[in-house]
Protein backbone atom coordinates (compact mmCIF):
# COMPACT_ATOMS: atom_id res chain seq x y z
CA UNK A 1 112.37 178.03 166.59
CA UNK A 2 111.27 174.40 167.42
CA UNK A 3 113.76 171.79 167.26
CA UNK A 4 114.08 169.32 164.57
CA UNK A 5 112.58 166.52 167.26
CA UNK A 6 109.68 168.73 167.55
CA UNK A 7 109.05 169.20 164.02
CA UNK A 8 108.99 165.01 163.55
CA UNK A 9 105.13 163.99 164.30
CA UNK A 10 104.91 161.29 166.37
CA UNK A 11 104.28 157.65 164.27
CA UNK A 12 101.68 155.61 164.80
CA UNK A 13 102.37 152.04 165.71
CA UNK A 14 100.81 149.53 163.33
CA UNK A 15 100.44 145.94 163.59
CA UNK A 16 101.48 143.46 161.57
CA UNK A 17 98.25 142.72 160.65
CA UNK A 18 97.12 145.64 159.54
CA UNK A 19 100.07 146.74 157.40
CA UNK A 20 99.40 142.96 155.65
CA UNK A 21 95.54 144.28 154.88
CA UNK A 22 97.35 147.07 153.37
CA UNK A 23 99.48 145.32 151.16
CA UNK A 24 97.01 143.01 150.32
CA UNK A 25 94.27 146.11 149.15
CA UNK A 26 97.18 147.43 146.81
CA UNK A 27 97.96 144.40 145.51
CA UNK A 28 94.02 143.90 144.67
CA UNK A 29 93.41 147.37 143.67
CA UNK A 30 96.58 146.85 140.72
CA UNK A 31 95.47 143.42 139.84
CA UNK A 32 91.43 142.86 140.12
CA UNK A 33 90.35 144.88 136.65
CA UNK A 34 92.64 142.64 134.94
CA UNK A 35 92.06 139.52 137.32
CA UNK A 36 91.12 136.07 135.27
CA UNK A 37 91.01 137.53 131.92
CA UNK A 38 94.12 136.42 129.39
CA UNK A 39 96.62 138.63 128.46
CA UNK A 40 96.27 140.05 125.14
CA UNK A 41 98.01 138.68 122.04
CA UNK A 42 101.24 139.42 120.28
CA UNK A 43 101.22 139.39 116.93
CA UNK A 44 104.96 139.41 116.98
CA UNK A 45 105.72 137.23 118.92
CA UNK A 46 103.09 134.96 117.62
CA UNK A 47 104.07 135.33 113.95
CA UNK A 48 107.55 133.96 115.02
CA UNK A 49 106.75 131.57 116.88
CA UNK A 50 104.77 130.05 113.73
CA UNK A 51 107.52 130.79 111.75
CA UNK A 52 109.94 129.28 113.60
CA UNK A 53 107.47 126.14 113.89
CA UNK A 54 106.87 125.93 110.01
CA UNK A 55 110.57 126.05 109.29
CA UNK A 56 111.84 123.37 111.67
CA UNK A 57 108.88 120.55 110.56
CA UNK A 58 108.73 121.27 106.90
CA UNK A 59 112.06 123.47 106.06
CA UNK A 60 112.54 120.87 103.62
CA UNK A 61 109.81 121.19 101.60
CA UNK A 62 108.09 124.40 102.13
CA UNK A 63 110.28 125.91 99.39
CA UNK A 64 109.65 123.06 96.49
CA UNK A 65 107.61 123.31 93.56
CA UNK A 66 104.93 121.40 92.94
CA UNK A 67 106.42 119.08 90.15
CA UNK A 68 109.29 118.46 93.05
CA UNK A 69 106.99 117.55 95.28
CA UNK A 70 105.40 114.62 93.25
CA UNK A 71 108.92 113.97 92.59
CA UNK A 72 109.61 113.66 96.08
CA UNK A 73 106.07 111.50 96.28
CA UNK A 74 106.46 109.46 93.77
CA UNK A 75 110.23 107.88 95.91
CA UNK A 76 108.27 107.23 99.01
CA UNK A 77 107.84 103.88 99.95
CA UNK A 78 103.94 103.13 98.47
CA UNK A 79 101.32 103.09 100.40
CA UNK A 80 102.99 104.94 103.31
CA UNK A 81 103.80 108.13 101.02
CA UNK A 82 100.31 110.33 102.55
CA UNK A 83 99.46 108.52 105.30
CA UNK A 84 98.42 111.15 107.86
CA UNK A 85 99.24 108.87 111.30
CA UNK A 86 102.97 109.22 110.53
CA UNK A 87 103.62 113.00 109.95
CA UNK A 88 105.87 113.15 112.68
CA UNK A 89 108.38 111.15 110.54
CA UNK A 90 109.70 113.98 108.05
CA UNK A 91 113.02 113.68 107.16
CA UNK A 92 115.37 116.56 105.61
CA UNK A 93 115.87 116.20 101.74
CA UNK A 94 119.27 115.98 101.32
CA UNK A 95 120.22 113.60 104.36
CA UNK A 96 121.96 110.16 103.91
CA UNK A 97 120.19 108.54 105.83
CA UNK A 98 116.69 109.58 104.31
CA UNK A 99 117.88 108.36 100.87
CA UNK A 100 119.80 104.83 102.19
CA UNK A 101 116.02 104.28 103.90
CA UNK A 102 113.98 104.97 100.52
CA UNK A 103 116.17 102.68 98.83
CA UNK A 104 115.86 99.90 101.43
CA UNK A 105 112.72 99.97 101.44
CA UNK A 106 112.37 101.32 105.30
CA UNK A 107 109.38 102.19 107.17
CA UNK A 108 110.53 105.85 107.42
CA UNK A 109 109.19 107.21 104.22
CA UNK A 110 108.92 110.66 103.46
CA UNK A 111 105.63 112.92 103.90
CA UNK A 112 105.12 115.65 102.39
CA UNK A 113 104.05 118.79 103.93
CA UNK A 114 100.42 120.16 102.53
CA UNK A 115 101.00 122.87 99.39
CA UNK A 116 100.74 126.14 101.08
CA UNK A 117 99.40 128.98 98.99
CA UNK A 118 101.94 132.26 98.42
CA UNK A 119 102.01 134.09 100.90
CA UNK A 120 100.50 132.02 103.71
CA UNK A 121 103.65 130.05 104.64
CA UNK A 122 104.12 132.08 107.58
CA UNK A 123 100.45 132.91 108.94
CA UNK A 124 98.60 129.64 109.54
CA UNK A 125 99.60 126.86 111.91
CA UNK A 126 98.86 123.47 111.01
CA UNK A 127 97.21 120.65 112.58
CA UNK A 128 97.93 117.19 112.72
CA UNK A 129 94.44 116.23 111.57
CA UNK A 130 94.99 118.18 108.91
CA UNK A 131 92.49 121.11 109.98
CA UNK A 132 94.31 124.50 109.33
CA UNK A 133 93.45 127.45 112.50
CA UNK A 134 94.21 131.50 111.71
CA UNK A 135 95.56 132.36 114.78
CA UNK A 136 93.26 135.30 116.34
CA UNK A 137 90.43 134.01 114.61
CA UNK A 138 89.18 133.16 118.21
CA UNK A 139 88.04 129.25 116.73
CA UNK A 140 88.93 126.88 119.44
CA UNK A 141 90.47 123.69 118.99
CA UNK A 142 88.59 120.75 117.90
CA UNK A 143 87.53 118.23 121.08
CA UNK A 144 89.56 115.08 120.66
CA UNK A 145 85.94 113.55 121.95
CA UNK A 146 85.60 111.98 117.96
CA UNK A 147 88.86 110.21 119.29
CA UNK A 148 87.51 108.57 122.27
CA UNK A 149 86.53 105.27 121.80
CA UNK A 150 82.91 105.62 123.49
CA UNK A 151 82.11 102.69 125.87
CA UNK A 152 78.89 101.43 125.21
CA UNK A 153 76.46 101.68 128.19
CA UNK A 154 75.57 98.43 129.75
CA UNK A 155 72.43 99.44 131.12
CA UNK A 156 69.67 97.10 129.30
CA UNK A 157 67.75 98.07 126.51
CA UNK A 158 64.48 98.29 127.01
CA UNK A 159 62.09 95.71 124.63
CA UNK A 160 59.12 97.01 122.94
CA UNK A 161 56.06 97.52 123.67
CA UNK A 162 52.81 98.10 121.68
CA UNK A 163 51.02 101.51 123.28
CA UNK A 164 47.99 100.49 125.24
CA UNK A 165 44.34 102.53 124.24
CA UNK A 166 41.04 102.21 125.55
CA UNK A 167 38.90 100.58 124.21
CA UNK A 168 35.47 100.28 126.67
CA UNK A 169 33.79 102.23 129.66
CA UNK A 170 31.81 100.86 131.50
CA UNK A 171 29.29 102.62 133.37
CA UNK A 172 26.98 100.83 136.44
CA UNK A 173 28.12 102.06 139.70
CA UNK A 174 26.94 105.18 141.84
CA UNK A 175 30.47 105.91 143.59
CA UNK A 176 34.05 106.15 142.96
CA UNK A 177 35.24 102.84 142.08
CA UNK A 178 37.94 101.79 144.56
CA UNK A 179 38.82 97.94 143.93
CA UNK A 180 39.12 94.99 141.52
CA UNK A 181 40.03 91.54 141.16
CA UNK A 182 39.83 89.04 138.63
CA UNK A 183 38.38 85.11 137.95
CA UNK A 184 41.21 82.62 137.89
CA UNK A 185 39.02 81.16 134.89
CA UNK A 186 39.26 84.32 133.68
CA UNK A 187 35.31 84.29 132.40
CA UNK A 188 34.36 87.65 135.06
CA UNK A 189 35.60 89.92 137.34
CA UNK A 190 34.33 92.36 140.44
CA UNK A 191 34.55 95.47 141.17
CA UNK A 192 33.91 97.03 144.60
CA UNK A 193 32.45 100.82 144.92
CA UNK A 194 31.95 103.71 147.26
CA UNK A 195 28.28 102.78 146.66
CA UNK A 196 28.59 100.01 149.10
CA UNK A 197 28.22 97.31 146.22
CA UNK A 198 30.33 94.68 144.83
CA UNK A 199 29.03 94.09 141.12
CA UNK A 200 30.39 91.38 138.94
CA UNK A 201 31.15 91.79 135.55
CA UNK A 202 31.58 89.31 132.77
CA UNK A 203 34.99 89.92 131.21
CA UNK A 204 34.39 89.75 127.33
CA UNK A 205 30.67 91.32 126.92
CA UNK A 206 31.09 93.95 129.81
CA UNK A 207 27.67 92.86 130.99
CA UNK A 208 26.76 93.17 134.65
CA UNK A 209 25.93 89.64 136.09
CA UNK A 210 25.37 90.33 139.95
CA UNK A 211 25.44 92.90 142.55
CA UNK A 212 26.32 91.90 146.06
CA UNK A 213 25.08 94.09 149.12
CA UNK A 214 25.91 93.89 152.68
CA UNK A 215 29.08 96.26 153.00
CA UNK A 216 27.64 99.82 154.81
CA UNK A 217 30.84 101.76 153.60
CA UNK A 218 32.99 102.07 150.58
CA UNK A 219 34.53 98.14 149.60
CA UNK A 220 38.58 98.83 149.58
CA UNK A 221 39.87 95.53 148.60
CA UNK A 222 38.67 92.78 146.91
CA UNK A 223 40.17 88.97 146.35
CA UNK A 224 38.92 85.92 144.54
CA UNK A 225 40.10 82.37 145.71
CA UNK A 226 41.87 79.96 143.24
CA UNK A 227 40.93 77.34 145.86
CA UNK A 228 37.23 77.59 147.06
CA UNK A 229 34.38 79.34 145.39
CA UNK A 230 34.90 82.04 147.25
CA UNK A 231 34.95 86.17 147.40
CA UNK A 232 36.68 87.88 150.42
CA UNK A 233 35.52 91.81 150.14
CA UNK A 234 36.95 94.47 152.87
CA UNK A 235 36.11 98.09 153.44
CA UNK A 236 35.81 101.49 155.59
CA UNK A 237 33.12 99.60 157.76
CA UNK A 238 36.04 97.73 159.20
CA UNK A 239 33.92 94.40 158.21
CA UNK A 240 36.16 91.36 156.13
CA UNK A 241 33.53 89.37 154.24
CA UNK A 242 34.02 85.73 152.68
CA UNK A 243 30.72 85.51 149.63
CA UNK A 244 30.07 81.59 148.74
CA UNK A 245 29.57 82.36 144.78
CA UNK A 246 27.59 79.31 144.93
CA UNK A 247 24.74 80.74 146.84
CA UNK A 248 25.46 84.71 146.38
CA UNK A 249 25.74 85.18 150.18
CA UNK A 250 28.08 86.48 152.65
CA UNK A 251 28.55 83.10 154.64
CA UNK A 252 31.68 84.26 157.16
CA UNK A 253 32.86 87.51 158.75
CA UNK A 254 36.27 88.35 160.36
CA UNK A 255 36.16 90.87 163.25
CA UNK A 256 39.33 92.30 164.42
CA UNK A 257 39.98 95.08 162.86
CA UNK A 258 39.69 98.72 165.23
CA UNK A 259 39.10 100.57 161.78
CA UNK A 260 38.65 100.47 158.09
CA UNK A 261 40.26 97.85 156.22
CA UNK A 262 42.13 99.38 153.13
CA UNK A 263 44.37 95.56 151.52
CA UNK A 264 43.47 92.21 151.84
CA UNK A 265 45.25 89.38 149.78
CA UNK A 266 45.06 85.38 149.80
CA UNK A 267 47.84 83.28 150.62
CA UNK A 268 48.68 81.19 147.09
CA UNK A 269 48.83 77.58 148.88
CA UNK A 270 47.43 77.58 152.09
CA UNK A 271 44.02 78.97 153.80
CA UNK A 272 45.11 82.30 155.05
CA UNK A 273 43.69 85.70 154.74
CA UNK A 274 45.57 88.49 154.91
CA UNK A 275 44.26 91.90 155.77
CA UNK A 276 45.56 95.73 156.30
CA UNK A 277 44.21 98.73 157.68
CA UNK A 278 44.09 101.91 159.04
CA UNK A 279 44.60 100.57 162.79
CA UNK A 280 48.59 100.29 161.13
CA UNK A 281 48.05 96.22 161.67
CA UNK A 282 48.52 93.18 159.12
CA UNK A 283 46.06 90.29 160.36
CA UNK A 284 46.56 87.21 159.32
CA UNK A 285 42.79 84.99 159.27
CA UNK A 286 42.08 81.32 158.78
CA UNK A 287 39.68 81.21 156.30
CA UNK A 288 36.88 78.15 157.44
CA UNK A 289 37.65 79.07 161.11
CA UNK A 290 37.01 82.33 161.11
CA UNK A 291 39.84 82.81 163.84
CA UNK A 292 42.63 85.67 163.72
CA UNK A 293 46.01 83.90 164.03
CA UNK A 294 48.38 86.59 163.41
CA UNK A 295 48.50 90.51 164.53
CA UNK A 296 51.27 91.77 162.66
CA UNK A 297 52.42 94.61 164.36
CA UNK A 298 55.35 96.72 163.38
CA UNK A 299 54.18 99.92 161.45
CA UNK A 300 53.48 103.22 162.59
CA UNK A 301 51.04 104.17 160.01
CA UNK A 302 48.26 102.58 157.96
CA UNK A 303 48.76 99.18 155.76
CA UNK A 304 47.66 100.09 152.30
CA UNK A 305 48.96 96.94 150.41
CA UNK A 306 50.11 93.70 150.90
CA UNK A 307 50.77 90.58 148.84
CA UNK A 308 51.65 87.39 149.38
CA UNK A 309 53.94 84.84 148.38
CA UNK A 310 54.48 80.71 148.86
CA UNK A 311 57.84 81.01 149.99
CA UNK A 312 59.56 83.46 152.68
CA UNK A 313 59.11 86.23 152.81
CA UNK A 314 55.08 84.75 152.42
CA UNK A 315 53.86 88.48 153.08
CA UNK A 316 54.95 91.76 152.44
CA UNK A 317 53.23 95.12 153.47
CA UNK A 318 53.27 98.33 152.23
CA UNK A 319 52.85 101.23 154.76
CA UNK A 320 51.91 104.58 154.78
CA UNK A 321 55.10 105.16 156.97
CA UNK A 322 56.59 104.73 153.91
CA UNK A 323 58.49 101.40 154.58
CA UNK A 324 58.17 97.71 153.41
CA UNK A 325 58.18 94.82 155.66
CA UNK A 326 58.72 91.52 155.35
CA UNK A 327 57.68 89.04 157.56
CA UNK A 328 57.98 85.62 158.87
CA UNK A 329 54.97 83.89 159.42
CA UNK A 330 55.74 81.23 161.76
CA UNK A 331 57.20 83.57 163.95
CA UNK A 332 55.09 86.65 163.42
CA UNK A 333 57.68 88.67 163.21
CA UNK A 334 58.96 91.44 160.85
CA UNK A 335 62.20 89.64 158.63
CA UNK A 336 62.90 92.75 157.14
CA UNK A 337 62.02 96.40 157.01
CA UNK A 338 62.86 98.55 153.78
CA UNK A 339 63.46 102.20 153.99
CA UNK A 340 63.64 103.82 150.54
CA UNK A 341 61.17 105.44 150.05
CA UNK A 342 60.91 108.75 151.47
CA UNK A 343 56.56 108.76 151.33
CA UNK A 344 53.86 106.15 151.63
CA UNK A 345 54.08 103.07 149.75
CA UNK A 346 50.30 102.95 148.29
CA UNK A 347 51.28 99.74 146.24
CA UNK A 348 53.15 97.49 145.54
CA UNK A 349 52.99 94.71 142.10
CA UNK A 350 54.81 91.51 142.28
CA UNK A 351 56.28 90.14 138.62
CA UNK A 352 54.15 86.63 137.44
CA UNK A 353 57.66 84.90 137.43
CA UNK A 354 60.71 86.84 138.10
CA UNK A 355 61.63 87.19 141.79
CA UNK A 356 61.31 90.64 142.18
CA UNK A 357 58.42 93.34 142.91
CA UNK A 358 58.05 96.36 142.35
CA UNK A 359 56.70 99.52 144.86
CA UNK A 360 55.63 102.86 144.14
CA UNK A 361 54.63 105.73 145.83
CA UNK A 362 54.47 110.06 145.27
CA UNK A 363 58.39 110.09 145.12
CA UNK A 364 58.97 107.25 142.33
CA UNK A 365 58.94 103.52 141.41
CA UNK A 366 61.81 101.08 142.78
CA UNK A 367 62.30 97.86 141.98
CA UNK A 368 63.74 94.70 144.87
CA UNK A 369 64.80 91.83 144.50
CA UNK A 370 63.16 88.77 146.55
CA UNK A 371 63.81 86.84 148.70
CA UNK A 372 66.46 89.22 150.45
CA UNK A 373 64.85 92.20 149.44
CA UNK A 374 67.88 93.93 147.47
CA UNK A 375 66.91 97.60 145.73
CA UNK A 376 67.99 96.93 142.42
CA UNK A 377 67.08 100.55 140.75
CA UNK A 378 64.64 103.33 140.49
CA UNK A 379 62.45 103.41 137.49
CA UNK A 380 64.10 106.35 134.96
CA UNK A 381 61.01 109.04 135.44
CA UNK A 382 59.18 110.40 138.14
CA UNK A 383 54.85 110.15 137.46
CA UNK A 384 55.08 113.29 140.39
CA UNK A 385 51.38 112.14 141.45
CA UNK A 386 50.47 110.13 144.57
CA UNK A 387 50.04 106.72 142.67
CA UNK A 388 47.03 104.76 144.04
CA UNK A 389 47.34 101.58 142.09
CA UNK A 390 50.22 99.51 139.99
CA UNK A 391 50.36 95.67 138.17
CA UNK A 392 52.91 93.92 135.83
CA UNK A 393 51.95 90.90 133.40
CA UNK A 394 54.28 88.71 131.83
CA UNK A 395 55.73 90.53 128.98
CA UNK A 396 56.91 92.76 131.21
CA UNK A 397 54.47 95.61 131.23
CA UNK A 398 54.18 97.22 134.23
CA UNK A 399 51.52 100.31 134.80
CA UNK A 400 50.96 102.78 137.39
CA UNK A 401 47.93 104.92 137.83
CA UNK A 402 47.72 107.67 139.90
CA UNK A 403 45.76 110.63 141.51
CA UNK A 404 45.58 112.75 138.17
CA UNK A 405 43.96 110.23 135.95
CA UNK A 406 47.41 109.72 134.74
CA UNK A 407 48.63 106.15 133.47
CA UNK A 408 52.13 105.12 133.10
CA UNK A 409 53.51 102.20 131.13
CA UNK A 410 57.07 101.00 131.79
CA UNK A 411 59.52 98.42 130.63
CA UNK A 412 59.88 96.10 133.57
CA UNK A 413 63.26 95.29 132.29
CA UNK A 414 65.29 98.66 131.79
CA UNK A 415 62.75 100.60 133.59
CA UNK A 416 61.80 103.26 130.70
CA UNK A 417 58.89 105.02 130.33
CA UNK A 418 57.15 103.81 127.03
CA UNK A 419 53.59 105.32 127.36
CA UNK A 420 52.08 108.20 128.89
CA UNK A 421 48.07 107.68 129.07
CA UNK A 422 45.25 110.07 130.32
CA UNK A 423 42.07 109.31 131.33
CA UNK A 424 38.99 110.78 130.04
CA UNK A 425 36.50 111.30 132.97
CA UNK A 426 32.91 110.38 131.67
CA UNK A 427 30.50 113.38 130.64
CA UNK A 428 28.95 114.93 133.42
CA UNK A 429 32.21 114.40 135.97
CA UNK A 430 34.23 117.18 137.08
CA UNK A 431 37.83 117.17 135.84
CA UNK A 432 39.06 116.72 139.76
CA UNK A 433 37.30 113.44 139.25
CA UNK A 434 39.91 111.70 137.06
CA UNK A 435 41.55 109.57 139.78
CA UNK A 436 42.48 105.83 138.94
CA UNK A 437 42.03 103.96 142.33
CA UNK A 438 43.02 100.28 141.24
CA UNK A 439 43.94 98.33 138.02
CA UNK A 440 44.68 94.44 137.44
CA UNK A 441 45.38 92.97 134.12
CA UNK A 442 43.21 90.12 133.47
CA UNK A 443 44.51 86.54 133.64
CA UNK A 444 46.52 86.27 130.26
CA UNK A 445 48.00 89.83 130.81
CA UNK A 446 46.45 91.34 127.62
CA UNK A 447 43.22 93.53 128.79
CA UNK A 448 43.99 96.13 131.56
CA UNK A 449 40.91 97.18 133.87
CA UNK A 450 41.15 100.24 135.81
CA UNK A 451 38.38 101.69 138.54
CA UNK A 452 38.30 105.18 138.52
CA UNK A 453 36.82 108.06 140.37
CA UNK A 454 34.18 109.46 137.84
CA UNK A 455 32.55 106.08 138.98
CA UNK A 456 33.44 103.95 135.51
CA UNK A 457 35.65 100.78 135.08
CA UNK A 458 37.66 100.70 131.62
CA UNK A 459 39.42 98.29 130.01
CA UNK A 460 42.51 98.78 128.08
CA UNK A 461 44.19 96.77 124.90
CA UNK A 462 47.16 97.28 123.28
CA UNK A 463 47.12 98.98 119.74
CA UNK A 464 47.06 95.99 117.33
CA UNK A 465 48.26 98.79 114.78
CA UNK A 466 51.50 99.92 116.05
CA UNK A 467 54.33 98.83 114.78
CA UNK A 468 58.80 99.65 116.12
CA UNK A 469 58.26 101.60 112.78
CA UNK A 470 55.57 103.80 114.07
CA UNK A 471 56.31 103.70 117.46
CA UNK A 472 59.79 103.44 118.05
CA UNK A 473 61.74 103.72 121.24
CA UNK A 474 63.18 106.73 122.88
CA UNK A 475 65.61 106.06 125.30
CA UNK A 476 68.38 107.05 126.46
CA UNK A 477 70.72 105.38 129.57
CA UNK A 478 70.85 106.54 132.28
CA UNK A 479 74.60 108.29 133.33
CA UNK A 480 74.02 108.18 137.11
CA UNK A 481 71.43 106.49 138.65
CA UNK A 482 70.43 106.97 142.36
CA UNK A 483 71.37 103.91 144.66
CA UNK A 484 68.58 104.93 147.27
């Protein structure tokens, strides 16, 4: 027969590791059907805890009839006898020192429990608001959120605004219409066209009053001068024209440029053109001389707006690198270079009075502050277009139109979306054809004009009908608002 040593098989040595793994799976396999759910409830134990809860708060009372009770009322101290914020204050009947206060006239009156039906003394557990719960009836307790005092939001309210409709198309040119600009007398404006044409409008009757020819490519920017009779036109020919309005002529050209010219702008005070193009420079022109003063080089991508300004920063550019620069123009150097937006900054609308301006581009609408060029906030929607065109007037309208046909109106202010226009292309267009290219409001801010591709300009109002009644606000503050 084998020995007992024999008959012992050999054990296998296990690490520490594994028998932990093994502890661990048993421990799972007892636990995980049962793991994060609550234990089921006693009614036992539950009924005597309630019991025992009932009898040590209102012991005194739970017993008493209902003439005792009013009894019991009618000693309190008035005025305090019900008052719900003080229920923690019950005193046993019989004590001394309960009847020495109600005599005195002490603050620590007596409250009386609420009359529980037969029955029911021992079943439901009540609240301090007064709310009664049946325990397993699976209610959850009330929020104390009511309690809260709410903090009201200080973001600003927006003002309102009447909804804008249009009210006049105007028909005239054979190709997309890609740029506008007003008559500081406010008595015209011009519009510049695919076509190759600038035609000039006049502003109340609609009716053309001239077409200029000369451009051989689509006119991208356009800019009258509040100091000389002039018209400065730029396009895809990579040709800046100055037009004498007095004689109807191109009289000056500025040749620079290595490609097509997409933003020009005048300076406000002195003789300065400025222009922006495709070649990813800002060039800066002296109007009588015809000489380029300035290259201002810094982008890496095309300049698709600019404005300008009588102070410093006297120009800022909007690139298709999607930054803003500012830039010193003694020095010809960039001041500052803005980085928030995340795709190209198509345009850009400076505010009649405020300092501040306002850019746009596919991924949303940010407002700075000037000089310094602080971002104060984002603008509380997303148009989720590539938005050609923008412009604010002074009651703090500010619109942005965009590849779709789609027109937004906004509350400078708060930065809400009031109004949410579409354009109607003109019969005969295809629906692609719906693109807004540029829009300007007219001198006293209350006609918008917008130059579309279906190859009509139209001009917008507000509704003299609308009312806060009929067209109230909507808006809600924002909770969190992104910082970038």
């Amino acid at each position: 027969m084998p020995g007992p040593a024999s008959a012992m098989e050999p054990v296998e040595p296990q690490s520490l590791k594994k028998l932990s793994f093994k502890s661990l799976k048993r421990a799972l396999d007892l636990f995980s059907p049962t793991h994060g759910q609550h234990p089921l409830p006693d009614p036992e134990s539950q009924r005597v805890r309630i019991s025992y809860k009932l009898n040590a708060e209102y012991g005194a009372v739970k017993n008493l009839t209902g003439d005792q009770r009013q009894d019991r009322g009618s000693n309190a101290t008035p005025g305090q006898g019900n008052h719900p914020s003080t229920s923690s204050a019950l005193v046993p009947a019989g004590s001394q020192t309960s009847a020495e206060n109600q005599k005195g006239g002490a603050q620590n009156s007596l409250i009386l429990a609420p009359v529980l039906p037969k029955g029911m003394d021992t079943g439901i557990m009540v609240r301090s608001t007064g709310t009664s719960v049946i325990p397993g009836s699976g209610e959850r307790p009330q929020s104390t959120s009511a309690l809260v005092e709410r903090v009201p939001s200080r973001w600003p309210r927006p003002e309102w605004h009447a909804p804008w409709k249009n009210y006049r198309v105007i028909s005239g040119h054979l190709g997309w219409v890609r740029s506008v600009a007003v008559d500081p007398s406010n008595t015209w404006f011009c519009t510049g066209s695919a076509d190759r044409t600038i035609k000039i409008w006049d502003l109340a009757t609609a009716q053309l009053k001239l077409t200029l020819t000369g451009h051989i490519e689509q006119i991208r920017g356009l800019a009258v001068s509040t100091r000389h009779t002039y018209l400065f036109s730029a396009g895809d020919d990579k040709l800046v024209k100055c037009w004498d309005l007095e004689q109807n002529k191109a009289i000056r050209s500025y040749h620079g440029h290595l490609s097509g010219v997409y933003c020009l702008a005048l300076h406000p005070t002195l003789d300065l053109l400025f222009t922006g193009g495709r070649d990813s420079v800002c060039r800066v022109w002296d109007i009588r001389t015809k000489a380029m003063i300035f290259a201002l080089t810094g982008h890496d991508n095309t300049v698709c707006s600019v404005f300008t300004r009588p102070l410093d920063p006297q120009v800022v550019t909007g690139s298709h690198d999607s930054t803003i620069k500012f830039w010193d123009l003694t020095a010809g150097k960039t001041m500052t270079t803005l980085t928030h937006h995340k795709k190209s900054v198509r345009a850009m609308a400076q505010h009649p009075h405020e300092q501040a301006f306002a850019s746009s581009s596919a991924d949303n609408v940010k407002k700075f502050r000037l000089p310094k060029g602080e971002f104060l906030h984002n603008m509380l929607s997303q148009q989720k277009t590539i938005v050609n065109a923008m412009a604010v007037n002074e009651d703090g309208v500010l619109v942005t139109a965009g590849d779709n046909g789609s027109m937004w109106f906004w509350d400078w202010k708060s930065g809400h979306n009031f109004q949410q226009a579409q354009t109607i292309v003109q019969p005969g267009s295809l629906d692609s054809e719906a693109g807004i290219y540029a829009v300007t409001y007219d001198m006293t801010g209350t006609r918008l004009i917008t130059c579309e591709a279906d190859k009509t300009i139209k001009m917008w109002k507000e509704d003299p009908t609308a009312t806060p009644e009929t067209h109230p606000i909507n808006f809600k503050p924002p909770k969190d608002l992104r910082r970038y």
